[in-house]
C-alpha atoms as a PDB file:
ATOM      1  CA  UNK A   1     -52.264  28.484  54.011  1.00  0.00           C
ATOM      2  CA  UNK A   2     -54.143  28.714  50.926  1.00  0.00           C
ATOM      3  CA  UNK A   3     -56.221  25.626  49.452  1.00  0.00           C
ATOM      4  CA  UNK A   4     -55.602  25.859  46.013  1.00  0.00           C
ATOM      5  CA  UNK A   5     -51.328  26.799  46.271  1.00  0.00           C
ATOM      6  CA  UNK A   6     -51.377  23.950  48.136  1.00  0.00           C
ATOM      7  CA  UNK A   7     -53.088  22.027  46.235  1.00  0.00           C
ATOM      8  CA  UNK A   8     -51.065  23.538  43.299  1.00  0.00           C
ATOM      9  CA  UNK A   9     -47.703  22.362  45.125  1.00  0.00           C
ATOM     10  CA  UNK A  10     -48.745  19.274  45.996  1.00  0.00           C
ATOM     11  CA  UNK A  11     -50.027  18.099  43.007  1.00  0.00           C
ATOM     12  CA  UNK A  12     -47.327  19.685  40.380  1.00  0.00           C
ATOM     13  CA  UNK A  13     -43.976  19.734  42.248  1.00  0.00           C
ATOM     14  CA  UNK A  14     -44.210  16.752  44.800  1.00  0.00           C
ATOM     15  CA  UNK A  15     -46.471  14.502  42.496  1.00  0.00           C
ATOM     16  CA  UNK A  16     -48.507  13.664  46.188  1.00  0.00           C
ATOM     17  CA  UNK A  17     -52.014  12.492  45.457  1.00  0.00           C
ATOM     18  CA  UNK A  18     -52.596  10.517  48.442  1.00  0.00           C
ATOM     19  CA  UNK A  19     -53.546  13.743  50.540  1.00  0.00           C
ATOM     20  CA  UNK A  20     -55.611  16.872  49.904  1.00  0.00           C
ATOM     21  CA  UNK A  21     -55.023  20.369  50.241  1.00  0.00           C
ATOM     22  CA  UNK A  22     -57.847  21.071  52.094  1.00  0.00           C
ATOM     23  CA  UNK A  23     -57.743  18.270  54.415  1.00  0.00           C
ATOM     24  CA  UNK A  24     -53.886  19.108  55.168  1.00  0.00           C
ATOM     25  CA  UNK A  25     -54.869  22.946  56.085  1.00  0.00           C
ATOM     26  CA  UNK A  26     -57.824  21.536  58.697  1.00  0.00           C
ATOM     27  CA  UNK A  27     -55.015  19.044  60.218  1.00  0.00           C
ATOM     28  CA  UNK A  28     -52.706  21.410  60.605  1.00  0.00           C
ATOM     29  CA  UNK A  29     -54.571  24.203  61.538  1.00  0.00           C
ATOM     30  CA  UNK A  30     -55.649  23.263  64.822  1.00  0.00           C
ATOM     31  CA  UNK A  31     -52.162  22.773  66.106  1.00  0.00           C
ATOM     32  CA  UNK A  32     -50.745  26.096  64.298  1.00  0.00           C
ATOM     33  CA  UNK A  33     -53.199  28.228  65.950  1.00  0.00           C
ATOM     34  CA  UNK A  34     -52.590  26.284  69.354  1.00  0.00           C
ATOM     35  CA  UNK A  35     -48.599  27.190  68.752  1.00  0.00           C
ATOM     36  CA  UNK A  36     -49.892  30.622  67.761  1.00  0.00           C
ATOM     37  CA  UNK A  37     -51.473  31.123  71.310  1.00  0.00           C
ATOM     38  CA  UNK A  38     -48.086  29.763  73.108  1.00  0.00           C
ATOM     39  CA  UNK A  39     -46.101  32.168  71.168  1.00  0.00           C
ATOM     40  CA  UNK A  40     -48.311  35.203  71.802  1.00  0.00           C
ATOM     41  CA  UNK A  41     -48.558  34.223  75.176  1.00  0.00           C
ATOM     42  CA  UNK A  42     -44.721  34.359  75.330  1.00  0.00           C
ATOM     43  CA  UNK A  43     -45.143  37.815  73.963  1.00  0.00           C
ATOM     44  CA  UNK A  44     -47.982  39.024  76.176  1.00  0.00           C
ATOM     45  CA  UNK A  45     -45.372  38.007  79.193  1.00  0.00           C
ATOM     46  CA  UNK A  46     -42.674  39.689  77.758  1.00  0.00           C
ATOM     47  CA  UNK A  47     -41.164  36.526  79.066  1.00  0.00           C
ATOM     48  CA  UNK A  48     -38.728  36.729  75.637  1.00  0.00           C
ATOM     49  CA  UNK A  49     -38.311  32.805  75.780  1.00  0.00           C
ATOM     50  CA  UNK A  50     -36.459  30.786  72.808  1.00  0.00           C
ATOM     51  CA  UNK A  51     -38.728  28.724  70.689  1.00  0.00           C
ATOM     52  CA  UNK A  52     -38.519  24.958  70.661  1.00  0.00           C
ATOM     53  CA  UNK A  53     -37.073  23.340  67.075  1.00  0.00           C
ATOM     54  CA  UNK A  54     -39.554  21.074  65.520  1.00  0.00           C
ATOM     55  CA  UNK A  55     -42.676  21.342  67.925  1.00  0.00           C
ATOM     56  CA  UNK A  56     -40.572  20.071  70.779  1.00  0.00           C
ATOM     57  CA  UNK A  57     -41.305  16.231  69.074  1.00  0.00           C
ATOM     58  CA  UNK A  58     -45.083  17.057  70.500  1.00  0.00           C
ATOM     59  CA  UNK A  59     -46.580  16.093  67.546  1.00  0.00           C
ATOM     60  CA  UNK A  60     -47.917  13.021  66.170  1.00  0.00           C
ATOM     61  CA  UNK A  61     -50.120  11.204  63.599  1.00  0.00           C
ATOM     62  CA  UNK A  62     -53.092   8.997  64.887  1.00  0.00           C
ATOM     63  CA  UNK A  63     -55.408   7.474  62.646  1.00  0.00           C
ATOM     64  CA  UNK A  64     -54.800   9.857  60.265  1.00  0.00           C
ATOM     65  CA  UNK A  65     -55.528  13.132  62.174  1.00  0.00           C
ATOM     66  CA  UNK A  66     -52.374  15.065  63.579  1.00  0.00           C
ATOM     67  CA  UNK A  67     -52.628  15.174  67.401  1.00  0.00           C
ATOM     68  CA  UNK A  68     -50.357  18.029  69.659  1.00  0.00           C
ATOM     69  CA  UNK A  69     -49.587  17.922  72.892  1.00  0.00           C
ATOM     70  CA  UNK A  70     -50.420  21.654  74.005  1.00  0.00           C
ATOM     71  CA  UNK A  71     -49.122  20.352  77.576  1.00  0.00           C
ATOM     72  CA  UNK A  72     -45.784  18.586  77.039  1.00  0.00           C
ATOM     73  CA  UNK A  73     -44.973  21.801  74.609  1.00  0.00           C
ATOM     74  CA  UNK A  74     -45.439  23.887  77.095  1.00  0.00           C
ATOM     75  CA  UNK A  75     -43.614  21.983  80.003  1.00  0.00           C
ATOM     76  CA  UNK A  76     -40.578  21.439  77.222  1.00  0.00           C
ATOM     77  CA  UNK A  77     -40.723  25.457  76.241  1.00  0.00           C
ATOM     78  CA  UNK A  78     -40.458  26.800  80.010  1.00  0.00           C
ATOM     79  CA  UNK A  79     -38.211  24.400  80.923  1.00  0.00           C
ATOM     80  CA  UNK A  80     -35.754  25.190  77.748  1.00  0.00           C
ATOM     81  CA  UNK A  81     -36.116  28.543  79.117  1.00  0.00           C
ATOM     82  CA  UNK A  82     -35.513  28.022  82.904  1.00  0.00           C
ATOM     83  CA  UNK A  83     -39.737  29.419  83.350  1.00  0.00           C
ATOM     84  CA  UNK A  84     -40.937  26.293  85.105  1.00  0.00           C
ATOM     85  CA  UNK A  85     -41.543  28.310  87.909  1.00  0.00           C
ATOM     86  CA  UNK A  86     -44.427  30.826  86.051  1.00  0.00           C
ATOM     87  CA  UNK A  87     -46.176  27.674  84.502  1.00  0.00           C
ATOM     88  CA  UNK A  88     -49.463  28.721  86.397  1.00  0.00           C
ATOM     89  CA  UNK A  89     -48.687  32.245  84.956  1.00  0.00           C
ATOM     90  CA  UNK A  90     -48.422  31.306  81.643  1.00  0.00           C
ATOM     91  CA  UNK A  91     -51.142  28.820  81.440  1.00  0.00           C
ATOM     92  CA  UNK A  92     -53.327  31.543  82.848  1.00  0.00           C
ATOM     93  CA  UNK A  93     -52.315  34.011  80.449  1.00  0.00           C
ATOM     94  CA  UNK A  94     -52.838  31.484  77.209  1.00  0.00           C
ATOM     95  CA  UNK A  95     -56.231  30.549  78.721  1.00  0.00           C
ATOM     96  CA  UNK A  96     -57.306  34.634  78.348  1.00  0.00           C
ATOM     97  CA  UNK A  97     -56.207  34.486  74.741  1.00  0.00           C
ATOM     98  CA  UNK A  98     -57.449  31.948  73.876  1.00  0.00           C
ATOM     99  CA  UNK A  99     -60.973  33.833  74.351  1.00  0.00           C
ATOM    100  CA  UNK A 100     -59.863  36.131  72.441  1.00  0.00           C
ATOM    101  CA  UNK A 101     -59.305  34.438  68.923  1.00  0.00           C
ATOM    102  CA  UNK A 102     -60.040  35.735  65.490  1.00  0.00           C
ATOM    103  CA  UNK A 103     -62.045  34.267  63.226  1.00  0.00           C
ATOM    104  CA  UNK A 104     -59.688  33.784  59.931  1.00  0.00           C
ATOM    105  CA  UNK A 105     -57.331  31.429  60.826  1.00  0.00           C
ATOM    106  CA  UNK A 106     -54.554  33.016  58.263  1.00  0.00           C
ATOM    107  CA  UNK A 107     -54.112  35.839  60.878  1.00  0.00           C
ATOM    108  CA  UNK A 108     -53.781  33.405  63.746  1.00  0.00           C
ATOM    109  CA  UNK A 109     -50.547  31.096  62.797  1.00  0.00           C
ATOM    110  CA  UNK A 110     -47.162  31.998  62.409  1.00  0.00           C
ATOM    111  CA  UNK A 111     -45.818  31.642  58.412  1.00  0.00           C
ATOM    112  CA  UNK A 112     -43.040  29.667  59.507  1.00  0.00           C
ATOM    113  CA  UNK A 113     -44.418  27.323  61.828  1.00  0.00           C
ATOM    114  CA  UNK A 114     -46.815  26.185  59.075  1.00  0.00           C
ATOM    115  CA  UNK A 115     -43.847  25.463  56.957  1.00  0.00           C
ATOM    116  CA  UNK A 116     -42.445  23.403  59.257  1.00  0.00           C
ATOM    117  CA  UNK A 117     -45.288  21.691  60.450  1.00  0.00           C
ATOM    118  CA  UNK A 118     -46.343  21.146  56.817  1.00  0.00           C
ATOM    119  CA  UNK A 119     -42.458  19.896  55.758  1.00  0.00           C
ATOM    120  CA  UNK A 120     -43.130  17.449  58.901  1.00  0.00           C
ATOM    121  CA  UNK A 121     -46.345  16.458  57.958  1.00  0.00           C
ATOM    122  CA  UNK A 122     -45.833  15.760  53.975  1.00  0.00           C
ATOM    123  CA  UNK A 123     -42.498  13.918  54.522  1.00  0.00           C
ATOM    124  CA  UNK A 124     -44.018  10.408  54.717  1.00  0.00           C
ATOM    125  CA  UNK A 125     -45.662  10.935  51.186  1.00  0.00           C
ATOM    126  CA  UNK A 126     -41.859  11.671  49.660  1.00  0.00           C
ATOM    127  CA  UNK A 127     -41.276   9.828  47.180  1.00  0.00           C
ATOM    128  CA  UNK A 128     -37.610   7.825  48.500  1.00  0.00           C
ATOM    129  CA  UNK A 129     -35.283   9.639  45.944  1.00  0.00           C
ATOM    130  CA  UNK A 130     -36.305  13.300  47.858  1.00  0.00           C
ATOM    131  CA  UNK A 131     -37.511  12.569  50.740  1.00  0.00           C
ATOM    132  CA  UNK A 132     -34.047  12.511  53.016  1.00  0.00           C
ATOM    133  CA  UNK A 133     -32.940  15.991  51.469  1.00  0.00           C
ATOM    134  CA  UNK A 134     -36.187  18.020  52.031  1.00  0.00           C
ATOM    135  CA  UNK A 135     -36.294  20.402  54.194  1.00  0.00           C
ATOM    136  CA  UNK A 136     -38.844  23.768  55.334  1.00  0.00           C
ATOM    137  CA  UNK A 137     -35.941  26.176  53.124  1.00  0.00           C
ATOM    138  CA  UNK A 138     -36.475  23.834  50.061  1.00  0.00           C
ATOM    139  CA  UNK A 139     -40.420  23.587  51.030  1.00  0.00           C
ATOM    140  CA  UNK A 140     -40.852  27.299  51.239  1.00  0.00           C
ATOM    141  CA  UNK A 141     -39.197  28.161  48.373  1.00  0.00           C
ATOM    142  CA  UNK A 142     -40.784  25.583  46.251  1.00  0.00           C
ATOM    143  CA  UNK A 143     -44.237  26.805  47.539  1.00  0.00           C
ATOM    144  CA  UNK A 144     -43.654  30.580  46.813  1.00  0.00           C
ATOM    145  CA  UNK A 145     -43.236  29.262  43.097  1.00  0.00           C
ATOM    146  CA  UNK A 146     -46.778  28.028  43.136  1.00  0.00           C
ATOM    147  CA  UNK A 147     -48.306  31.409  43.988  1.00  0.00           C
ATOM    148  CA  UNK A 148     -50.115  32.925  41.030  1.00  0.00           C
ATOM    149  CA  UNK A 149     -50.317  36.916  40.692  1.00  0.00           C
ATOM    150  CA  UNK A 150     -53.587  36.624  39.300  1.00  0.00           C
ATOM    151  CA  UNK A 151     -54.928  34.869  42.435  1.00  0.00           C
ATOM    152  CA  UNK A 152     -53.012  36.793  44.931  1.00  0.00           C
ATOM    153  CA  UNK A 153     -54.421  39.804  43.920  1.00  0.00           C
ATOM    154  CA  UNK A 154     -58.078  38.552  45.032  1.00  0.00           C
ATOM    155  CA  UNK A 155     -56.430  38.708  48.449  1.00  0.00           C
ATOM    156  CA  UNK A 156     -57.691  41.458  50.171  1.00  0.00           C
ATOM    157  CA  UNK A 157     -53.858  42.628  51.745  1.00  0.00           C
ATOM    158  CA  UNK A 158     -53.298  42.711  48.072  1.00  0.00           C
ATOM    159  CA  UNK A 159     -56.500  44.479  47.036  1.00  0.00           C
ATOM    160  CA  UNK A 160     -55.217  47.447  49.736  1.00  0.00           C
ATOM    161  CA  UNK A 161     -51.708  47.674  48.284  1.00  0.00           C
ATOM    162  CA  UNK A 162     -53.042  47.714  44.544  1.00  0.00           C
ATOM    163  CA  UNK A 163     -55.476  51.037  45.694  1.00  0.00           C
ATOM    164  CA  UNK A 164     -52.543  52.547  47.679  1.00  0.00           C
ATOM    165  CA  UNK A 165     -50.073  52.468  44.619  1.00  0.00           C
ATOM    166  CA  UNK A 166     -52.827  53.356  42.289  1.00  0.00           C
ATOM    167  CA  UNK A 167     -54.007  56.803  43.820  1.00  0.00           C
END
């Protein structure tokens, strides 16, 4: 969820020029921190549900801009788990956390629902010859290879460790 890996991956491995780094993380955003709620919601519940594989088909491209739907997730999700019964529960529960937000968006998404939101998103701008065979594995490990040391260790997790093993 970084602008210039991205960017870095896009460019370099896939050879994608039609779409931006920065533009992908504000599409994609949105709906990862929406699926972050739902999950933590899950978790606040203690309701231990199974996730649904590939957004529960709730998501969509429209004019360019990536539209979920929170509601149809959610009815999909509890009824996977047999929960239809503590919809109002749940809905009441995400609704409280959703107040409670944080601000950087990196600490409000799950690492491997951006994967495979971003392995769903990116597919259309495959070239042919990849694009059946590409999956979130081959995405993640791919983008791992674009991460620099040098700019990794402006992040400040990384600043912390660095001190730690220094002293």
């Amino acid at each position: 969820m970084n602008e210039f890996i991205l960017d870095k991956f896009l460019r370099l491995l896939l050879r994608i020029t039609e779409i931006e780094a920065k533009n992908i993380i504000n599409q994609l955003s949105q709906v990862l921190e929406e699926v972050f709620l739902i999950r933590a919601t899950n978790e606040a519940l203690k309701f231990n549900m199974k996730w649904l594989d590939d957004f529960g088909g709730c998501c969509q491209v429209k004019k360019n801009i990536v539209v979920f739907d929170s509601e149809i997730f959610i009815q999909k999700y509890l009824n996977k788990n047999s929960k239809m019964s503590e919809k109002l529960l749940f809905s009441a529960k995400l609704e409280e956390l959703r107040v409670k937000k944080l601000k950087d968006k990196r600490y409000q998404i799950h690492g491997h629902d951006f994967i495979e939101l971003l392995c769903w998103y990116i597919k259309p701008y495959l070239r042919k010859e990849i694009r059946t065979s590409y999956n979130s594995a081959i995405l993640a490990g791919s983008l791992l290879g674009c991460v620099d040391a040098d700019y990794l260790v402006q992040e400040n997790l990384f600043k912390k460790l660095l001190a730690r093993m220094t002293n």
